[in-house]
ModelCIF file with pLDDT and N, C-alpha, C, O atoms, coordinates in Angstrom:
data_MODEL
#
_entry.id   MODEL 
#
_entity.id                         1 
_entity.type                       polymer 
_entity.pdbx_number_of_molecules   1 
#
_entity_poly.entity_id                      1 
_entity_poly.type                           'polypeptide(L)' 
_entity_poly.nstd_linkage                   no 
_entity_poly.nstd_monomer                   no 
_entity_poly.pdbx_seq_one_letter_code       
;(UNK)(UNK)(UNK)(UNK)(UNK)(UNK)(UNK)(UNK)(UNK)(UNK)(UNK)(UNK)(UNK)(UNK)(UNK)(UNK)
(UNK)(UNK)(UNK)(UNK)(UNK)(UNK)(UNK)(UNK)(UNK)(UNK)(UNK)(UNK)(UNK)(UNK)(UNK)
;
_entity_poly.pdbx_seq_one_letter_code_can   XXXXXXXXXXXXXXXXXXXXXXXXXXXXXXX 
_entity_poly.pdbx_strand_id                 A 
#
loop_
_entity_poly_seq.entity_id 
_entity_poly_seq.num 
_entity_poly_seq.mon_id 
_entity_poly_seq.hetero 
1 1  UNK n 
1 2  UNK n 
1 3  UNK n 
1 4  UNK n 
1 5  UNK n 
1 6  UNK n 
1 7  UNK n 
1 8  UNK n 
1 9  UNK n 
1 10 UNK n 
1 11 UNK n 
1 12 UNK n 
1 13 UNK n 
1 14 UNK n 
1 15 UNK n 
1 16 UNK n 
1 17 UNK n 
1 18 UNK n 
1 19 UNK n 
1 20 UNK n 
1 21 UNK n 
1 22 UNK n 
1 23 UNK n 
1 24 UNK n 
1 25 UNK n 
1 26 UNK n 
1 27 UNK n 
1 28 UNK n 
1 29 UNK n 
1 30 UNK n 
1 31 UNK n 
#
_struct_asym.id          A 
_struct_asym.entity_id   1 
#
loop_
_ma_qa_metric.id 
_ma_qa_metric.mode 
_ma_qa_metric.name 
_ma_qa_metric.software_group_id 
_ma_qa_metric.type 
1 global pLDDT . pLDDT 
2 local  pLDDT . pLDDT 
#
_ma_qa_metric_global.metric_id      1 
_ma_qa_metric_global.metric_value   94.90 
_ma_qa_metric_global.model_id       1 
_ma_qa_metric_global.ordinal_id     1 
#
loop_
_ma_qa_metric_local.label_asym_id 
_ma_qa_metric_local.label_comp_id 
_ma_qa_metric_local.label_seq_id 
_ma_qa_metric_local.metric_id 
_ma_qa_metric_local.metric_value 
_ma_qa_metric_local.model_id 
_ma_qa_metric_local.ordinal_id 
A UNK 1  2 97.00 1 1  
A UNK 2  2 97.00 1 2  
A UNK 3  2 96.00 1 3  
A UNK 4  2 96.00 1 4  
A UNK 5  2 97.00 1 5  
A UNK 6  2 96.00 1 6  
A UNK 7  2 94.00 1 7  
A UNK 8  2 93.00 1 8  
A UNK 9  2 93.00 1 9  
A UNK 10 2 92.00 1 10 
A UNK 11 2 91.00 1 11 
A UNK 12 2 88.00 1 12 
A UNK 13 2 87.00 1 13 
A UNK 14 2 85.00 1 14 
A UNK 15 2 91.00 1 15 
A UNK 16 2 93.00 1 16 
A UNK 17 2 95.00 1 17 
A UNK 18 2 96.00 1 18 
A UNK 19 2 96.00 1 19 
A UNK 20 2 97.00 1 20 
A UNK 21 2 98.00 1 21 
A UNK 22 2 98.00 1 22 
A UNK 23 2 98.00 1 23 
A UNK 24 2 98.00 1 24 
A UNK 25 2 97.00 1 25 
A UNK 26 2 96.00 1 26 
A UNK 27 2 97.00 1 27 
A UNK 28 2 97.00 1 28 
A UNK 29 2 97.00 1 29 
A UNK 30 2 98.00 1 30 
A UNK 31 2 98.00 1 31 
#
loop_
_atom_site.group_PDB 
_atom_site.id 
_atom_site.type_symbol 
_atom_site.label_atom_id 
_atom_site.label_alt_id 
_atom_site.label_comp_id 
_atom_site.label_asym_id 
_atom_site.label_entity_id 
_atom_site.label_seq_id 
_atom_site.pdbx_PDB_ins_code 
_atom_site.Cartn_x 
_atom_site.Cartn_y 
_atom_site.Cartn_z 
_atom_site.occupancy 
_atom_site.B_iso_or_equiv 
_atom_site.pdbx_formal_charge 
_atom_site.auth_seq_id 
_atom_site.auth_comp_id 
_atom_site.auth_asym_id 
_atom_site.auth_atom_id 
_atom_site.pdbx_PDB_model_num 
ATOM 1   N N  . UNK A 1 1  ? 0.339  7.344   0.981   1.00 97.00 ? 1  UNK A N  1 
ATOM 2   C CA . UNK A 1 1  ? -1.019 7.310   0.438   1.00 97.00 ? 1  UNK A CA 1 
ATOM 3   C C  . UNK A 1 1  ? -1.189 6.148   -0.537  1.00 97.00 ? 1  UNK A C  1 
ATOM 4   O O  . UNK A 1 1  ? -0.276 5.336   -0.692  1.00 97.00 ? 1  UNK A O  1 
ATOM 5   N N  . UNK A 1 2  ? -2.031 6.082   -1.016  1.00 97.00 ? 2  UNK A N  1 
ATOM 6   C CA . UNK A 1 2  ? -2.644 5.167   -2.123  1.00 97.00 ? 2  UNK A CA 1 
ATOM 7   C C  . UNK A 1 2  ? -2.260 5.222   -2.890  1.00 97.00 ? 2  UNK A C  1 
ATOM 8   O O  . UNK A 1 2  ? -1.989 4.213   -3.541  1.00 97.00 ? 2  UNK A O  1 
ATOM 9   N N  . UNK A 1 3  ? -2.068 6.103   -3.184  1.00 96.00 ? 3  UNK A N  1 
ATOM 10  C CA . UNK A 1 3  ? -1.291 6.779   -4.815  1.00 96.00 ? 3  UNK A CA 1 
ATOM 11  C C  . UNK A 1 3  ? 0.167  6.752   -4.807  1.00 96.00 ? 3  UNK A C  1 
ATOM 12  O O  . UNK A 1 3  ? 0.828  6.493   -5.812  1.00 96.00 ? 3  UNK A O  1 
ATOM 13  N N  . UNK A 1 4  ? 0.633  7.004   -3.734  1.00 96.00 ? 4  UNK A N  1 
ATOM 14  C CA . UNK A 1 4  ? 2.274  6.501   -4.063  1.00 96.00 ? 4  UNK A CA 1 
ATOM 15  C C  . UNK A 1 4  ? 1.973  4.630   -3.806  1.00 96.00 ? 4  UNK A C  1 
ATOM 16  O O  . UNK A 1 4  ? 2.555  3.836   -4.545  1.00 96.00 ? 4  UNK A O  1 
ATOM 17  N N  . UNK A 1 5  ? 1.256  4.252   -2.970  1.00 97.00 ? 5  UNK A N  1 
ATOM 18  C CA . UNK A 1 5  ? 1.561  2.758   -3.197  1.00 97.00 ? 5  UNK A CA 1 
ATOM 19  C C  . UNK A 1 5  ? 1.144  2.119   -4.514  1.00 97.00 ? 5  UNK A C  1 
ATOM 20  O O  . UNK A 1 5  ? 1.880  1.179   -4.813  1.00 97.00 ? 5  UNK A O  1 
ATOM 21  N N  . UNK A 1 6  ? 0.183  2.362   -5.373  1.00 96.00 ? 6  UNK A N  1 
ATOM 22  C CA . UNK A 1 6  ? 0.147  2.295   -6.934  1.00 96.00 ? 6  UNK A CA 1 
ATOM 23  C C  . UNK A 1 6  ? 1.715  2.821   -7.367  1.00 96.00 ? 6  UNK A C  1 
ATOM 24  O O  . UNK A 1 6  ? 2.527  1.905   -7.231  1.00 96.00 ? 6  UNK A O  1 
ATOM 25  N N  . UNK A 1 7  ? 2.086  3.608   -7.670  1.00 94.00 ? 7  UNK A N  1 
ATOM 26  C CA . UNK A 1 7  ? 3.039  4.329   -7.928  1.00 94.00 ? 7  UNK A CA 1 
ATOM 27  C C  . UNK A 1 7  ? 4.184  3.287   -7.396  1.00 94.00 ? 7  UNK A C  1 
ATOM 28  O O  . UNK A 1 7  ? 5.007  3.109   -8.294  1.00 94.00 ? 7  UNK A O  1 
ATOM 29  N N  . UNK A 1 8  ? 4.465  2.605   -6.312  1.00 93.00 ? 8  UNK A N  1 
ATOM 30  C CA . UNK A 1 8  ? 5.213  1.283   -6.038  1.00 93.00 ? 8  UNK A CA 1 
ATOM 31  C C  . UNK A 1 8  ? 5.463  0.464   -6.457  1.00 93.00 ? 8  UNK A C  1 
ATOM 32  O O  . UNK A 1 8  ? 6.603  0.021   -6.605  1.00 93.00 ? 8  UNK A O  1 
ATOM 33  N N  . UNK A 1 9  ? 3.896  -0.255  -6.966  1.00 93.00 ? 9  UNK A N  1 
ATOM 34  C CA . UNK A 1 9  ? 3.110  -1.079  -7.199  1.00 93.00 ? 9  UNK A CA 1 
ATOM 35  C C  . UNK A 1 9  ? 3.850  -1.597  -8.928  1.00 93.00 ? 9  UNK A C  1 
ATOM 36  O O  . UNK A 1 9  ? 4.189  -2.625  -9.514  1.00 93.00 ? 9  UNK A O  1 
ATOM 37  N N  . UNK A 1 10 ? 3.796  -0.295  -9.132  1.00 92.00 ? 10 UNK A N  1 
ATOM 38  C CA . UNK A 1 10 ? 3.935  0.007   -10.767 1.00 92.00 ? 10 UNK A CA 1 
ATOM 39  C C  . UNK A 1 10 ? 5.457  -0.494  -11.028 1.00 92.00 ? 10 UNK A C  1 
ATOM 40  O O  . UNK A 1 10 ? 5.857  -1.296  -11.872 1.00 92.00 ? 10 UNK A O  1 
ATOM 41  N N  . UNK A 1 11 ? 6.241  0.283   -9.964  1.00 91.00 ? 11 UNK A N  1 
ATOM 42  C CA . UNK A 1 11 ? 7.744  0.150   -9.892  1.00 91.00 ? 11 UNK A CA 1 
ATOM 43  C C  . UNK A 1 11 ? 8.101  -0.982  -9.862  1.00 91.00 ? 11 UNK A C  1 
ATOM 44  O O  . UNK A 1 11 ? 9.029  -1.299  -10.607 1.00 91.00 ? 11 UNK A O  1 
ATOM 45  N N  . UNK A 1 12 ? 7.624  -1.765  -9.184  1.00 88.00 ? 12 UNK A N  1 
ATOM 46  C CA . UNK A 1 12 ? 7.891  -3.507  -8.593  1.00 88.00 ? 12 UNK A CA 1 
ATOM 47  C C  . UNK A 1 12 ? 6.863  -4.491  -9.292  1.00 88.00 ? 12 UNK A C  1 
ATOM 48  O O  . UNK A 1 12 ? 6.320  -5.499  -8.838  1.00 88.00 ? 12 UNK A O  1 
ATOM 49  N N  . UNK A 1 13 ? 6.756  -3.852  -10.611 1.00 87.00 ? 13 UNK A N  1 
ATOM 50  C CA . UNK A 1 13 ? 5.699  -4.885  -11.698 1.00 87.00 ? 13 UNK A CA 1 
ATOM 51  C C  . UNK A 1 13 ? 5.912  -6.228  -10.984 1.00 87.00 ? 13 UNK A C  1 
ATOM 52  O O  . UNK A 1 13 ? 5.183  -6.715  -10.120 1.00 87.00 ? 13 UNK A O  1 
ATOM 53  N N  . UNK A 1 14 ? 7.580  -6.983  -11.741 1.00 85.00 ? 14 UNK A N  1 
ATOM 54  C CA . UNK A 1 14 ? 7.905  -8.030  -11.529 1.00 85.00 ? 14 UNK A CA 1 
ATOM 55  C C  . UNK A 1 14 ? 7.840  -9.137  -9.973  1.00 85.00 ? 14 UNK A C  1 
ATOM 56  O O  . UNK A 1 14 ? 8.026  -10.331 -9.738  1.00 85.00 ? 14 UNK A O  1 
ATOM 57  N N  . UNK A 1 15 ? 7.481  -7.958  -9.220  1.00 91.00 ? 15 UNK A N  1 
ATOM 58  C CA . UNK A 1 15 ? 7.285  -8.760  -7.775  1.00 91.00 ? 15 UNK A CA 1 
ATOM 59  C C  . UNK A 1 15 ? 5.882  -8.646  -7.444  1.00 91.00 ? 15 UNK A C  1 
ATOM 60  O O  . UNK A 1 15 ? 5.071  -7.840  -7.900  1.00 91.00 ? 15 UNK A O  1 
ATOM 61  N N  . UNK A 1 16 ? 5.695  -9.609  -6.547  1.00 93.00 ? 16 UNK A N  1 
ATOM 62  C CA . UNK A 1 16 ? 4.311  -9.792  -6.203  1.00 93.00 ? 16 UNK A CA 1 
ATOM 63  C C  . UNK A 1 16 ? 3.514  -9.401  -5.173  1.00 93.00 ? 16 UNK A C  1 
ATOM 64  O O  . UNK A 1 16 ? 3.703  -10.212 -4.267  1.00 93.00 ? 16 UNK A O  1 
ATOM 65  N N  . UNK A 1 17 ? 2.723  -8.583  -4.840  1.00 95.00 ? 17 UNK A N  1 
ATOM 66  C CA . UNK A 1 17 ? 2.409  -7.870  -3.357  1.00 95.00 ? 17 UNK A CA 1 
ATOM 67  C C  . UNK A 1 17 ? 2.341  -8.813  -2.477  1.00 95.00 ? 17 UNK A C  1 
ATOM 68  O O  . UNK A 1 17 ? 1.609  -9.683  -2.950  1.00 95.00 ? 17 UNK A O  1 
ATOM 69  N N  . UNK A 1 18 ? 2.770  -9.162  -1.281  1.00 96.00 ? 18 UNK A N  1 
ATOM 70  C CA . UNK A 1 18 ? 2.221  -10.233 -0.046  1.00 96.00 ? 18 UNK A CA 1 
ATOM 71  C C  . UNK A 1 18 ? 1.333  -9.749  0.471   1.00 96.00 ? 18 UNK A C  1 
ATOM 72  O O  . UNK A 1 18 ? 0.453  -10.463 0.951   1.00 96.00 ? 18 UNK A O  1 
ATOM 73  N N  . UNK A 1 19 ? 1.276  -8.494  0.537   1.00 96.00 ? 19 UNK A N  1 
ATOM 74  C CA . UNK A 1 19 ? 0.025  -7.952  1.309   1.00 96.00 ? 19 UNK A CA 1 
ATOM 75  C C  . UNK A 1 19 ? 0.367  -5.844  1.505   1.00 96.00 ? 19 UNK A C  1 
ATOM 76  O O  . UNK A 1 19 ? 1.409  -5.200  1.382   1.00 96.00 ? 19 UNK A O  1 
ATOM 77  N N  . UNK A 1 20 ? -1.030 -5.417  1.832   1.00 97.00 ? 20 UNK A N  1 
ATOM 78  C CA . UNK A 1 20 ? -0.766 -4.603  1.828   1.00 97.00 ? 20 UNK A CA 1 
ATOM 79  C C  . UNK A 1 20 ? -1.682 -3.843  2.659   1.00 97.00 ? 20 UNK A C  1 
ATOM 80  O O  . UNK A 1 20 ? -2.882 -3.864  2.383   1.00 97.00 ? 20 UNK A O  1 
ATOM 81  N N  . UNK A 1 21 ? -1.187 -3.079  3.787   1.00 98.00 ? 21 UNK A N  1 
ATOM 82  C CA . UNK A 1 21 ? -1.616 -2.192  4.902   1.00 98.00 ? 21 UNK A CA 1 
ATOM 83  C C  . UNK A 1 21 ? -1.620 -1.039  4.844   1.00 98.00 ? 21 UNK A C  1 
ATOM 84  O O  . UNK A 1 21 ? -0.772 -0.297  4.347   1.00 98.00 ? 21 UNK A O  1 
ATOM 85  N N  . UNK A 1 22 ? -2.801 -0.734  5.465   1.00 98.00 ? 22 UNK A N  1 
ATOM 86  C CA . UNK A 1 22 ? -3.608 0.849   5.166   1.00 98.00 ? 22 UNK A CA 1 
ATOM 87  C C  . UNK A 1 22 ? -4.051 1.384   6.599   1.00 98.00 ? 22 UNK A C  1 
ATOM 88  O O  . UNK A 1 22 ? -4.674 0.662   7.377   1.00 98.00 ? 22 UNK A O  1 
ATOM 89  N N  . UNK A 1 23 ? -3.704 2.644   6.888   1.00 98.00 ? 23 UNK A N  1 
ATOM 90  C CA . UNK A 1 23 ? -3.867 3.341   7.882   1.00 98.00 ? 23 UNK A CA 1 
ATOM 91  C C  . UNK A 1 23 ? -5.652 3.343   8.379   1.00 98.00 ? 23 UNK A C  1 
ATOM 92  O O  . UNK A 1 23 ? -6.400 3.337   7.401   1.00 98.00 ? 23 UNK A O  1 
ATOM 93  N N  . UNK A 1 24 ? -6.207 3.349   9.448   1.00 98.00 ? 24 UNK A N  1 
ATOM 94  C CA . UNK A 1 24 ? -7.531 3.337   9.709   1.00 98.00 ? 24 UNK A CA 1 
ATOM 95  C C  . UNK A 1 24 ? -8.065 4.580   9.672   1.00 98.00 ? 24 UNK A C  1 
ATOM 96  O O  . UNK A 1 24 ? -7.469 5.052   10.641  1.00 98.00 ? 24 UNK A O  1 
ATOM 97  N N  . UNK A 1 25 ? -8.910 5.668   9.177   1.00 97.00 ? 25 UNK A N  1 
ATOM 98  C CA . UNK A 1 25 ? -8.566 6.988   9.012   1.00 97.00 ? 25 UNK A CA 1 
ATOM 99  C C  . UNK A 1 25 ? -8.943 7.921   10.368  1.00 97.00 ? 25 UNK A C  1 
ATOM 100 O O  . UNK A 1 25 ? -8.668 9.086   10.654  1.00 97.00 ? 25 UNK A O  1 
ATOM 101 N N  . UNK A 1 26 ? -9.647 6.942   11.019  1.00 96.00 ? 26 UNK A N  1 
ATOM 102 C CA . UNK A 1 26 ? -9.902 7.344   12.378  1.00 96.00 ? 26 UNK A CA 1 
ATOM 103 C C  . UNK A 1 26 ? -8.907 7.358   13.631  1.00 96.00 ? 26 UNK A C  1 
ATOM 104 O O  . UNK A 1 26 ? -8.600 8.208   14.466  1.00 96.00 ? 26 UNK A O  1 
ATOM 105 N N  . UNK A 1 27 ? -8.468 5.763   13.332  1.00 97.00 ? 27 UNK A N  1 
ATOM 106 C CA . UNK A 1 27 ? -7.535 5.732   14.555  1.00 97.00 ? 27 UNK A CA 1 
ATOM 107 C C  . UNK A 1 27 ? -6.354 5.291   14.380  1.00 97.00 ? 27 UNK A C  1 
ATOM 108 O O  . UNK A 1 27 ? -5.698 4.826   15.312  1.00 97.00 ? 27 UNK A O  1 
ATOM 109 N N  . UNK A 1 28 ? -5.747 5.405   12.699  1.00 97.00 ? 28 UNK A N  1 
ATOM 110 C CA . UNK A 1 28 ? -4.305 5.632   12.436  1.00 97.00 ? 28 UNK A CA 1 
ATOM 111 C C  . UNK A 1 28 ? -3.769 4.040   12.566  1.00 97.00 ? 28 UNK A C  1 
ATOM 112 O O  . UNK A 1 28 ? -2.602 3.790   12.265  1.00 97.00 ? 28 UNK A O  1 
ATOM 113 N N  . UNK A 1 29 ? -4.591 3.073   12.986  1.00 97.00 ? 29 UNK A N  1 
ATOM 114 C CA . UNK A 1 29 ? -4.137 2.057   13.531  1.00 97.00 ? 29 UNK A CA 1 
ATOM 115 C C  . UNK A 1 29 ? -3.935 0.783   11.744  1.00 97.00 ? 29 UNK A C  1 
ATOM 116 O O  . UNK A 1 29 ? -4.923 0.702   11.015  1.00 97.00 ? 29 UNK A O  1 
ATOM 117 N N  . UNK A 1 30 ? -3.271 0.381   11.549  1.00 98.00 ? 30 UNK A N  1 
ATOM 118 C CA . UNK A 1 30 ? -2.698 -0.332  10.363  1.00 98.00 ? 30 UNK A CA 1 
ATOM 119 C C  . UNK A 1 30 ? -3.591 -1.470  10.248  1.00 98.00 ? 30 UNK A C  1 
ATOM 120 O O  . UNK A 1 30 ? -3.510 -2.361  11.094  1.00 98.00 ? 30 UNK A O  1 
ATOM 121 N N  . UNK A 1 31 ? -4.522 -1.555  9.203   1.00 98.00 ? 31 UNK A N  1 
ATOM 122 C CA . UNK A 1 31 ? -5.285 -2.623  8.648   1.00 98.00 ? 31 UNK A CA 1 
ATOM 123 C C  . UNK A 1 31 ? -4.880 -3.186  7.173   1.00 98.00 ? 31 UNK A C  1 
ATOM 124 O O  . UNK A 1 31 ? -5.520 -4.107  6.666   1.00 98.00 ? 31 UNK A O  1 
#
């Protein structure tokens, strides 16, 4: 969820996101 990836996010201050993918809520498919 969202909330553990904040919760990641938080963990890995020092690194920098490259990007970040989210389930489509319809068709599960990774955006």
């Amino acid at each position: 969820s969202l909330h553990c990836a904040v919760t990641g996010m938080e963990e890995h201050k020092g690194s920098a996101v490259k990007s970040l993918l989210v389930a489509d809520r319809t068709s599960r498919t990774m955006i």
